[in-house]
PDB file of N, CA and C in Angstrom:
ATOM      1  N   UNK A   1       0.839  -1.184   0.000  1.00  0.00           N
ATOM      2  CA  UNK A   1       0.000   0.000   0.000  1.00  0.00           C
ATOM      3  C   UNK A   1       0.881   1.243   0.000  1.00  0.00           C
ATOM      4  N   UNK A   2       0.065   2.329  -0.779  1.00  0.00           N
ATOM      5  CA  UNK A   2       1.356   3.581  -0.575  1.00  0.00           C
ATOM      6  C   UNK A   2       0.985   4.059   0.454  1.00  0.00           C
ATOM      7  N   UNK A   3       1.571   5.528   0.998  1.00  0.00           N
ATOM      8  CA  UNK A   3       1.490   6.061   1.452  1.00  0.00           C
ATOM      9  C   UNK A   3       0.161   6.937   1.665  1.00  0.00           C
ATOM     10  N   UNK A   4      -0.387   6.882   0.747  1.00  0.00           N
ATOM     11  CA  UNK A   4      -2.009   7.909   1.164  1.00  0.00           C
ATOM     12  C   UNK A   4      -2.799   7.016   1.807  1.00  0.00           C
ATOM     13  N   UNK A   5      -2.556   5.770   1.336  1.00  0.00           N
ATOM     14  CA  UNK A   5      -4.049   4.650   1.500  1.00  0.00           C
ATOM     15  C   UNK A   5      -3.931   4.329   2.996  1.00  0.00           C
ATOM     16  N   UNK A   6      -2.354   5.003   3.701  1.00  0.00           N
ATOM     17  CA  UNK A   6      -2.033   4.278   5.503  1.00  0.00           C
ATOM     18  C   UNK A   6      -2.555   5.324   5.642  1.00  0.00           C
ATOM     19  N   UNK A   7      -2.807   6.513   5.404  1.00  0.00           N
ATOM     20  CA  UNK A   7      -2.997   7.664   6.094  1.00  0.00           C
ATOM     21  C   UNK A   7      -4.109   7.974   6.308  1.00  0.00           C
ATOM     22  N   UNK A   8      -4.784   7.793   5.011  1.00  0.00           N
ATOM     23  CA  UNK A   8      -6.481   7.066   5.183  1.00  0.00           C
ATOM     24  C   UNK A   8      -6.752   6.610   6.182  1.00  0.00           C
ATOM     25  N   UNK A   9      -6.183   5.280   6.431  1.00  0.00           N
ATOM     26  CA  UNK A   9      -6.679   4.076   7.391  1.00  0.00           C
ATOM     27  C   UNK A   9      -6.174   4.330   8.640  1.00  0.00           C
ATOM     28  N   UNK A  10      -5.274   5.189   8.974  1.00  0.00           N
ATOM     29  CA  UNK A  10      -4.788   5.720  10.106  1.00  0.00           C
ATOM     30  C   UNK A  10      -6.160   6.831  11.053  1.00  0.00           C
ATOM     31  N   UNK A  11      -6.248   7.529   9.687  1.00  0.00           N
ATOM     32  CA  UNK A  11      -7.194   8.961  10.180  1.00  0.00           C
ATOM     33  C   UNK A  11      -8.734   7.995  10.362  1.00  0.00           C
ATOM     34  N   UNK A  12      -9.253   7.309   9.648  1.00  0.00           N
ATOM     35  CA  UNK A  12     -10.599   6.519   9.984  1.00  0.00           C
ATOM     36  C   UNK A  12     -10.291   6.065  10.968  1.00  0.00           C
ATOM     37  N   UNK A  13      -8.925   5.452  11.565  1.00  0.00           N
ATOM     38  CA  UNK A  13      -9.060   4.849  12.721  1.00  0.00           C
ATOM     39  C   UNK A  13      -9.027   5.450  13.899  1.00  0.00           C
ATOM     40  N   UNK A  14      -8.118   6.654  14.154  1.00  0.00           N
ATOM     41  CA  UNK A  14      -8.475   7.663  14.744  1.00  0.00           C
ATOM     42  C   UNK A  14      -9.608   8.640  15.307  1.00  0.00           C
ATOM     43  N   UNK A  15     -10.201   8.685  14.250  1.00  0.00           N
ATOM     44  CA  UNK A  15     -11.664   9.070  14.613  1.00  0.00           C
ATOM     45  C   UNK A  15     -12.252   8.077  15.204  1.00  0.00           C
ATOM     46  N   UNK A  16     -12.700   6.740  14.607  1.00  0.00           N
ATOM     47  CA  UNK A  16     -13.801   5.745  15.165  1.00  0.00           C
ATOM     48  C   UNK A  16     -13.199   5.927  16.686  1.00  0.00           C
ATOM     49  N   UNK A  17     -11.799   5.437  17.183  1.00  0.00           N
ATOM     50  CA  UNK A  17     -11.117   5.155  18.444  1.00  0.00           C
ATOM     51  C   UNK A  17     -11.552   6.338  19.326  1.00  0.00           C
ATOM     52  N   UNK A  18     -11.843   7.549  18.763  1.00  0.00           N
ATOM     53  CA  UNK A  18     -11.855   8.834  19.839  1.00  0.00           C
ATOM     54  C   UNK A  18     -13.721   8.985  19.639  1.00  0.00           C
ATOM     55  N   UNK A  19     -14.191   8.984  18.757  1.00  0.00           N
ATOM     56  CA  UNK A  19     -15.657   8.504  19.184  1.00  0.00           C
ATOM     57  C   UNK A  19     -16.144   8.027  19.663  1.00  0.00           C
ATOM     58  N   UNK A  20     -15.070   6.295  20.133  1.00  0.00           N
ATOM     59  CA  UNK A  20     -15.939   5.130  20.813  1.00  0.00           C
ATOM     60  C   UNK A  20     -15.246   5.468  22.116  1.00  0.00           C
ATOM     61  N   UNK A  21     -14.163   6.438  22.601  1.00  0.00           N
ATOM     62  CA  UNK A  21     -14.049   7.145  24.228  1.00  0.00           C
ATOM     63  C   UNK A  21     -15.428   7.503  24.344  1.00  0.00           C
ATOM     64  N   UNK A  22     -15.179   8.646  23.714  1.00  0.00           N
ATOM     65  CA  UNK A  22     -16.266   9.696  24.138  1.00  0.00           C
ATOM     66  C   UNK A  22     -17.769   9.137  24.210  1.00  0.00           C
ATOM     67  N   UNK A  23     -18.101   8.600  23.666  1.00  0.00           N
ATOM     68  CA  UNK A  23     -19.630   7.668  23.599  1.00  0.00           C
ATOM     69  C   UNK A  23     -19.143   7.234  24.608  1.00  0.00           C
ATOM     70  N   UNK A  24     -18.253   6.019  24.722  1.00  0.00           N
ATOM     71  CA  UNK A  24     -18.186   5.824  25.945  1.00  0.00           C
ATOM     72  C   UNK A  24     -18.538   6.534  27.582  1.00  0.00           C
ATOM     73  N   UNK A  25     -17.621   7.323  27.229  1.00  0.00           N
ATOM     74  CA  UNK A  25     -17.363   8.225  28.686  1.00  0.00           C
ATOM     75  C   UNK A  25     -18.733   8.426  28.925  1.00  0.00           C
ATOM     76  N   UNK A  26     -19.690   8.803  27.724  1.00  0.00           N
ATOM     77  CA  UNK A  26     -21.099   9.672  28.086  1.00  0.00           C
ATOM     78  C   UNK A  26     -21.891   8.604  28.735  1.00  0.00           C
ATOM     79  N   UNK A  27     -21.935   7.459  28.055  1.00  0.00           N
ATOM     80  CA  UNK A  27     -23.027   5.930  28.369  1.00  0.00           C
ATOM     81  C   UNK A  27     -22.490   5.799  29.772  1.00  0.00           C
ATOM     82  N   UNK A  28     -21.182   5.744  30.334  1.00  0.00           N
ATOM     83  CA  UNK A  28     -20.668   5.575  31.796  1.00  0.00           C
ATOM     84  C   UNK A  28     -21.677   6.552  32.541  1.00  0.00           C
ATOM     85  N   UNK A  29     -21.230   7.838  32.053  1.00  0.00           N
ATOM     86  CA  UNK A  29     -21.854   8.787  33.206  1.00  0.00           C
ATOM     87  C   UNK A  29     -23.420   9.216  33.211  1.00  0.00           C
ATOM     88  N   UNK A  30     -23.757   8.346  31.910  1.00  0.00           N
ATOM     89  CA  UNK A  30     -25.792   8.687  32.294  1.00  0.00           C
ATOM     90  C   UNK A  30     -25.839   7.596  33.085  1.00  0.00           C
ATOM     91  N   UNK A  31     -25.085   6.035  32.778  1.00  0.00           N
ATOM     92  CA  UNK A  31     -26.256   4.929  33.417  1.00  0.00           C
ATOM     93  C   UNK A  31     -25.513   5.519  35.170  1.00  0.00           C
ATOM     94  N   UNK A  32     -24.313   5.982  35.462  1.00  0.00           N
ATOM     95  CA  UNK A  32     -24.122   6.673  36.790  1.00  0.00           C
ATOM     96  C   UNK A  32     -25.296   7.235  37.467  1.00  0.00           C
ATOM     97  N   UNK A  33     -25.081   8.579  36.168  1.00  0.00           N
ATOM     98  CA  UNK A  33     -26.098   9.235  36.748  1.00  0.00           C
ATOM     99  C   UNK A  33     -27.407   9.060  37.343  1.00  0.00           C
ATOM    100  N   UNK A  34     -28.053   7.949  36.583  1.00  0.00           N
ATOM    101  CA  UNK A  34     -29.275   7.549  37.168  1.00  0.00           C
ATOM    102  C   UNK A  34     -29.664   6.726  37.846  1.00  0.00           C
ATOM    103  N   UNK A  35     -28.265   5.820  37.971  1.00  0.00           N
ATOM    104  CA  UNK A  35     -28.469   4.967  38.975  1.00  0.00           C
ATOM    105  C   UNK A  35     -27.296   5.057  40.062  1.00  0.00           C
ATOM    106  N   UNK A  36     -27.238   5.981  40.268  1.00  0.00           N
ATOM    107  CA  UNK A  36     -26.609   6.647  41.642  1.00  0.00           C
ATOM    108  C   UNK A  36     -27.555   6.178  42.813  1.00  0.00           C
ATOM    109  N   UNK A  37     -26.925   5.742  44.033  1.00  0.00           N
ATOM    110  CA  UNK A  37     -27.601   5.949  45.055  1.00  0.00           C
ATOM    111  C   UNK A  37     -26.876   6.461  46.241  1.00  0.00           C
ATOM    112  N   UNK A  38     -27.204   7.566  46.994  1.00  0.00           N
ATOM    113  CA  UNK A  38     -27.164   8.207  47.996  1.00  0.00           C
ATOM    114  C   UNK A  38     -26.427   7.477  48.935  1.00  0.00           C
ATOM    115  N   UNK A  39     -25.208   7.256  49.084  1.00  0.00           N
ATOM    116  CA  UNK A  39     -24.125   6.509  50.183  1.00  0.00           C
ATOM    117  C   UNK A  39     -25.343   6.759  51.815  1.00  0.00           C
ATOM    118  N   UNK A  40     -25.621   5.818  52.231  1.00  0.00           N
ATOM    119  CA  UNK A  40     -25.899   5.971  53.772  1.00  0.00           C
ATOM    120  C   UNK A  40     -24.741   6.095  54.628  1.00  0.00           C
ATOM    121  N   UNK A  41     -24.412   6.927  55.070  1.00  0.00           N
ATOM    122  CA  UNK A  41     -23.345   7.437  55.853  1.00  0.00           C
ATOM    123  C   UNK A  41     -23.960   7.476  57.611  1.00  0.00           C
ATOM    124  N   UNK A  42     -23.435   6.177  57.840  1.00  0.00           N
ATOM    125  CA  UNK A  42     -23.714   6.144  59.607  1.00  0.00           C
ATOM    126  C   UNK A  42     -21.940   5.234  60.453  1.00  0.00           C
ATOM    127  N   UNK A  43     -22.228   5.736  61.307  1.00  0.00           N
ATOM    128  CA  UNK A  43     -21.403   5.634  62.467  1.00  0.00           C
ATOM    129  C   UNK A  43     -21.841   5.356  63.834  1.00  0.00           C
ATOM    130  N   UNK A  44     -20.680   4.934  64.478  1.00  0.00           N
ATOM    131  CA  UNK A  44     -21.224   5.221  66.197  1.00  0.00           C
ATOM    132  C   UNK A  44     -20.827   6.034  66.836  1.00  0.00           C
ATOM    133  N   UNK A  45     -19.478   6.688  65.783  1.00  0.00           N
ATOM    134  CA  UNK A  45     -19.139   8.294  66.733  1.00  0.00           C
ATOM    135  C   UNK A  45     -18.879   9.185  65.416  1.00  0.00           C
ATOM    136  N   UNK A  46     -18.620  10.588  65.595  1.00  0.00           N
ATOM    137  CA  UNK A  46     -18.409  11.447  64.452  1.00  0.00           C
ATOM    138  C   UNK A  46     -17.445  10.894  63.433  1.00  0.00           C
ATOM    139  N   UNK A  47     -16.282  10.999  64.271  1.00  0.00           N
ATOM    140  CA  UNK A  47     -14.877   9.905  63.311  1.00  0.00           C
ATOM    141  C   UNK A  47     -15.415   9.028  62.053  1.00  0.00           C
ATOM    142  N   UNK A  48     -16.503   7.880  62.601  1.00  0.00           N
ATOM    143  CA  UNK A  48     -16.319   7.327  61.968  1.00  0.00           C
ATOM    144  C   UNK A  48     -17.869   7.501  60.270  1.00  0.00           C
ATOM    145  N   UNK A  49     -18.326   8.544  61.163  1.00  0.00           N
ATOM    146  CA  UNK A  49     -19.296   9.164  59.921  1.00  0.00           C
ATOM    147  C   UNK A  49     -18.438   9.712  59.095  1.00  0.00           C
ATOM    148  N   UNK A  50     -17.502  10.370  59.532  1.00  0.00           N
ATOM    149  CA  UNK A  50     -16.341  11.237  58.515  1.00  0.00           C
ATOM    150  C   UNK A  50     -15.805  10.161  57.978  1.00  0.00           C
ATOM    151  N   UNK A  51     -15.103   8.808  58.506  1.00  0.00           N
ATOM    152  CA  UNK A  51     -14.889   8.626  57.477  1.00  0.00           C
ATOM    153  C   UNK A  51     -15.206   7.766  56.179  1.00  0.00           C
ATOM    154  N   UNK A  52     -16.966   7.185  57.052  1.00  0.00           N
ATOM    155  CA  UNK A  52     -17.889   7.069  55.952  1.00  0.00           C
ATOM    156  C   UNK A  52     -17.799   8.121  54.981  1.00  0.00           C
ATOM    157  N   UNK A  53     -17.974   9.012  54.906  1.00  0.00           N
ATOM    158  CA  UNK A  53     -18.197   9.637  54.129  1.00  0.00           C
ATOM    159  C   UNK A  53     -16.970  10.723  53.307  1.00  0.00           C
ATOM    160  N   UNK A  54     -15.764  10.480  53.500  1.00  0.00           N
ATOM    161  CA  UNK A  54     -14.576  10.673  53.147  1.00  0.00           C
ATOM    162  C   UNK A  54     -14.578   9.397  51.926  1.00  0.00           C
ATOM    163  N   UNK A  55     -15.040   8.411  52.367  1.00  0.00           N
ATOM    164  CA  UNK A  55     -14.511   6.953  51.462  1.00  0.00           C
ATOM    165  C   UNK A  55     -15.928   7.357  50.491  1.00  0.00           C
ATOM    166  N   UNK A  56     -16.657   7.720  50.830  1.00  0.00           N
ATOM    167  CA  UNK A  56     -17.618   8.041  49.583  1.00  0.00           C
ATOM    168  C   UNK A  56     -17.048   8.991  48.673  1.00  0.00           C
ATOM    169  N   UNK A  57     -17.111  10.312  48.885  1.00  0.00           N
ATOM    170  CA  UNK A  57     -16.295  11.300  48.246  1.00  0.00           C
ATOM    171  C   UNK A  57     -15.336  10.913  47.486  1.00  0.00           C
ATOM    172  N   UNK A  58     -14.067  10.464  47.869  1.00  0.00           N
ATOM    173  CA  UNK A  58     -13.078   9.856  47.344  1.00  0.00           C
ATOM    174  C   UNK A  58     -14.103   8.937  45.977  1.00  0.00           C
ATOM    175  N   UNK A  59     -14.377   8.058  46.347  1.00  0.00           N
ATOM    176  CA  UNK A  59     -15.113   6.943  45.261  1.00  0.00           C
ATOM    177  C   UNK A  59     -15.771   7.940  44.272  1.00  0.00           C
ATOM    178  N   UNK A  60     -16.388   9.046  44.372  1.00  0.00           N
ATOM    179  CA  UNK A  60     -16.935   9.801  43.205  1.00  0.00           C
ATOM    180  C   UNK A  60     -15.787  10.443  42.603  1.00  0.00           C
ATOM    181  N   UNK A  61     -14.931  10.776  43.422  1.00  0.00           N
ATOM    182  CA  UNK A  61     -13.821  11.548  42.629  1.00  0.00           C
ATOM    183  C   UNK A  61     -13.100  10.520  41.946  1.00  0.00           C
ATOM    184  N   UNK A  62     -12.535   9.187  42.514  1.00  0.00           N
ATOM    185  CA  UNK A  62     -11.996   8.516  41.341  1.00  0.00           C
ATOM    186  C   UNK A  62     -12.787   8.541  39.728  1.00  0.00           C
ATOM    187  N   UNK A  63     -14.044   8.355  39.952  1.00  0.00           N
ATOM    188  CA  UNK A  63     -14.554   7.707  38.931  1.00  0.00           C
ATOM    189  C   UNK A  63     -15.114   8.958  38.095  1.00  0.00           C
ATOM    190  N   UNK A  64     -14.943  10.083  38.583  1.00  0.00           N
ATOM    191  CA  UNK A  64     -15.146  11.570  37.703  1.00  0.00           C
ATOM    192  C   UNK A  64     -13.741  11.373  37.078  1.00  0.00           C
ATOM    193  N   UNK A  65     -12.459  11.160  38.021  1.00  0.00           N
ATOM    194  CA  UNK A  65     -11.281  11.245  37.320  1.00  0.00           C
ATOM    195  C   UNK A  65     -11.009  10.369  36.146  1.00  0.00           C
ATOM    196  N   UNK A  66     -11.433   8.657  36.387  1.00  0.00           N
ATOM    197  CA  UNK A  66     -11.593   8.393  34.769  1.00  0.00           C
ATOM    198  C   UNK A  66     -12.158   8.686  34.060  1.00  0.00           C
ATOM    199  N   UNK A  67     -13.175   9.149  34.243  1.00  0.00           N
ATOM    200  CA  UNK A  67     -14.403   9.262  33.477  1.00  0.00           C
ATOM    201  C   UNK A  67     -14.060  10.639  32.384  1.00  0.00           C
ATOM    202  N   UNK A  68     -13.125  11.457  33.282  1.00  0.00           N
ATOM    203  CA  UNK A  68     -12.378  12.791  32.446  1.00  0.00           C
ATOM    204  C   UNK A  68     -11.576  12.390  31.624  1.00  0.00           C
ATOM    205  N   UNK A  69     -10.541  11.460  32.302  1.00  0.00           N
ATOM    206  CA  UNK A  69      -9.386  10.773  31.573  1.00  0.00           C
ATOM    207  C   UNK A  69      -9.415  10.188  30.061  1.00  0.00           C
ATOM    208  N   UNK A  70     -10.983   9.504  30.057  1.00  0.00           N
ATOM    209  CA  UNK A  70     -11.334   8.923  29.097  1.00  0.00           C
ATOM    210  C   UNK A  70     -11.925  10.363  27.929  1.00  0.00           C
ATOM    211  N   UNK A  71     -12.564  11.229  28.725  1.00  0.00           N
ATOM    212  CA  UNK A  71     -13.122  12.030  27.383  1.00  0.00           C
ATOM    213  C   UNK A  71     -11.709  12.944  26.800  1.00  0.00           C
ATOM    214  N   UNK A  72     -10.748  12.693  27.835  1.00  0.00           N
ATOM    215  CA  UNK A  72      -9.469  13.799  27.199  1.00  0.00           C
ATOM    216  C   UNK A  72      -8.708  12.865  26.337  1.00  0.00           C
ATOM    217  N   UNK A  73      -8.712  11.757  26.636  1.00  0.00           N
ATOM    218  CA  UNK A  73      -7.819  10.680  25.217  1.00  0.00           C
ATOM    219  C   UNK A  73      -8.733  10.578  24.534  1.00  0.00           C
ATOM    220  N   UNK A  74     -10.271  10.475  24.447  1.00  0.00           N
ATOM    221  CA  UNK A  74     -10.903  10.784  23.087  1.00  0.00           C
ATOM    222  C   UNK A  74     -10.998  12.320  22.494  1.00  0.00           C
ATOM    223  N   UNK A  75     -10.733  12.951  23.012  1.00  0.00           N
ATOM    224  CA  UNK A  75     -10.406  14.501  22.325  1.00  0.00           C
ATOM    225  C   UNK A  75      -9.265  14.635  21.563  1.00  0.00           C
ATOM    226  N   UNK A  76      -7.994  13.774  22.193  1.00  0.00           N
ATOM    227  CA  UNK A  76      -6.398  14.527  21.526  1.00  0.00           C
ATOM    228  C   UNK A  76      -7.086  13.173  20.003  1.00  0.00           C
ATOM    229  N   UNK A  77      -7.751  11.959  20.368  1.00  0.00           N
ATOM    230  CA  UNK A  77      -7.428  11.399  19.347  1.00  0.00           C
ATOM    231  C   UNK A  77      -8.271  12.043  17.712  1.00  0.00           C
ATOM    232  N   UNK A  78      -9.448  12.390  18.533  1.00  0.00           N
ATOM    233  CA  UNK A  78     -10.357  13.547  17.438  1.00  0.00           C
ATOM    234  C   UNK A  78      -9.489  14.491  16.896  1.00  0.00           C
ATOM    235  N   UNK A  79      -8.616  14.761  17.983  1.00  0.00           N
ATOM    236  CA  UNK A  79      -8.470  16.541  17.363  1.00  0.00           C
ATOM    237  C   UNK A  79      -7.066  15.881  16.050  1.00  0.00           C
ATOM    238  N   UNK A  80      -6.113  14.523  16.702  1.00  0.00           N
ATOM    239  CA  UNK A  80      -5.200  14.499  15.519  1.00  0.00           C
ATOM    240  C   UNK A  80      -6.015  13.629  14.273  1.00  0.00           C
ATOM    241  N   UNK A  81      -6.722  12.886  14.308  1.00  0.00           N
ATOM    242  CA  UNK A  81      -7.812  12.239  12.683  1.00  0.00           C
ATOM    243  C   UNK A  81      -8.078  13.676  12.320  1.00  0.00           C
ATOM    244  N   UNK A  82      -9.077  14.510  12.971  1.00  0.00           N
ATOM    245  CA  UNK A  82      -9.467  15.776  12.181  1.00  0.00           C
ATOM    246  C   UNK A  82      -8.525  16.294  11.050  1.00  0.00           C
ATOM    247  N   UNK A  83      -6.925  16.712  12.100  1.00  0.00           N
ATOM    248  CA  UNK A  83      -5.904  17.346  11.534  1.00  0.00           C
ATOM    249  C   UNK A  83      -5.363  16.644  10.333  1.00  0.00           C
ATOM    250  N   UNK A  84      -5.182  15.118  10.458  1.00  0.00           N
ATOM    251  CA  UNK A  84      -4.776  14.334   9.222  1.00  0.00           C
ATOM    252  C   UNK A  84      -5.827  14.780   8.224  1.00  0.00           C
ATOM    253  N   UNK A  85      -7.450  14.924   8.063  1.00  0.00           N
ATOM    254  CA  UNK A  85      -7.768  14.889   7.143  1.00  0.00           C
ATOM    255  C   UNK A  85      -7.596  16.202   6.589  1.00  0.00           C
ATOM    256  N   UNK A  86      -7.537  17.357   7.107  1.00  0.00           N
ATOM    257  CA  UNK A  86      -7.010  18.920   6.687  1.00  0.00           C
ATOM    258  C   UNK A  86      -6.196  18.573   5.517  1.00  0.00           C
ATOM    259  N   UNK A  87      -6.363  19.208   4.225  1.00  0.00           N
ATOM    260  CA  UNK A  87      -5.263  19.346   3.457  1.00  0.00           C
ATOM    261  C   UNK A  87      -3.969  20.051   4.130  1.00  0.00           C
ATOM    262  N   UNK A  88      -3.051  19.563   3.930  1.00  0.00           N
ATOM    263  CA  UNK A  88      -1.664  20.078   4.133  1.00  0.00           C
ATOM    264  C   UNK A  88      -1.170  21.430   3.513  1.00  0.00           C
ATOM    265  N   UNK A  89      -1.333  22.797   3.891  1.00  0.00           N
ATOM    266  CA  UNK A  89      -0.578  23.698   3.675  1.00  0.00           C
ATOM    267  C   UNK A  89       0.683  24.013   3.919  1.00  0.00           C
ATOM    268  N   UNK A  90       1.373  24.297   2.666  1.00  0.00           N
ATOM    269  CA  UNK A  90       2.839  24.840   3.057  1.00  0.00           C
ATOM    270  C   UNK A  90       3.281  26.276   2.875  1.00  0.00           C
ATOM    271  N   UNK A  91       3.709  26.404   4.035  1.00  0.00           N
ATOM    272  CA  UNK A  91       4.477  27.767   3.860  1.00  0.00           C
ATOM    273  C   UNK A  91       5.237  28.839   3.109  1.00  0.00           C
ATOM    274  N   UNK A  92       4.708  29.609   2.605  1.00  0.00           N
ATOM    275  CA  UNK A  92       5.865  30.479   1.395  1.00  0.00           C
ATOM    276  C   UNK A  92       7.036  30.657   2.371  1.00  0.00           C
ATOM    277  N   UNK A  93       8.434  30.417   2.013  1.00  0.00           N
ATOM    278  CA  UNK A  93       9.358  30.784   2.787  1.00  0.00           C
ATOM    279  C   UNK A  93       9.324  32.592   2.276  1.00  0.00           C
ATOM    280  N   UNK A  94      10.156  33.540   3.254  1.00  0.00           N
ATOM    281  CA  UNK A  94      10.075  34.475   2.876  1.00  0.00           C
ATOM    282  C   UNK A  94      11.713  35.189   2.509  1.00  0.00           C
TER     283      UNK A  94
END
């Protein structure tokens, strides 16, 4: 194969790969979203309500943090397929 036909198949693959993040990421955070349930946070002294509810917190923040992680590696991979398909301009030297 020459050279255009990888670049092709490079940039289609690029896109599908950073579409199927991002779909992703979104399908994660609706079925989340709606099926979230409200941590019951009990203890037998303050301590240990805190740190019920420290270990909850934490658990939403991990899973916001992949959940970001994933839509930012489907962005760089969008934004370089996009750029491959751009015709290539070159510069007048001056």
């Amino acid at each position: 194969m020459d050279a255009s036909k990888w670049k092709t198949i490079i940039t289609i693959l690029l896109l599908i790969l950073g579409m199927v993040f991002i779909i992703t990421a979104a399908v994660i955070a609706y079925v989340s979203f709606y099926g979230y349930k409200v941590p019951v946070v009990q203890g037998a002294s303050v301590e240990d309500v805190i740190t019920s509810l420290i270990n909850a917190l934490v658990d939403i923040a991990v899973k916001l943090g992949f959940l970001g992680l994933t839509v930012w590696a489907g962005s760089i991979l969008l934004k370089h397929g996009i750029s491959l398909i751009k015709p290539e301009t070159h510069r007048e030297e001056k």
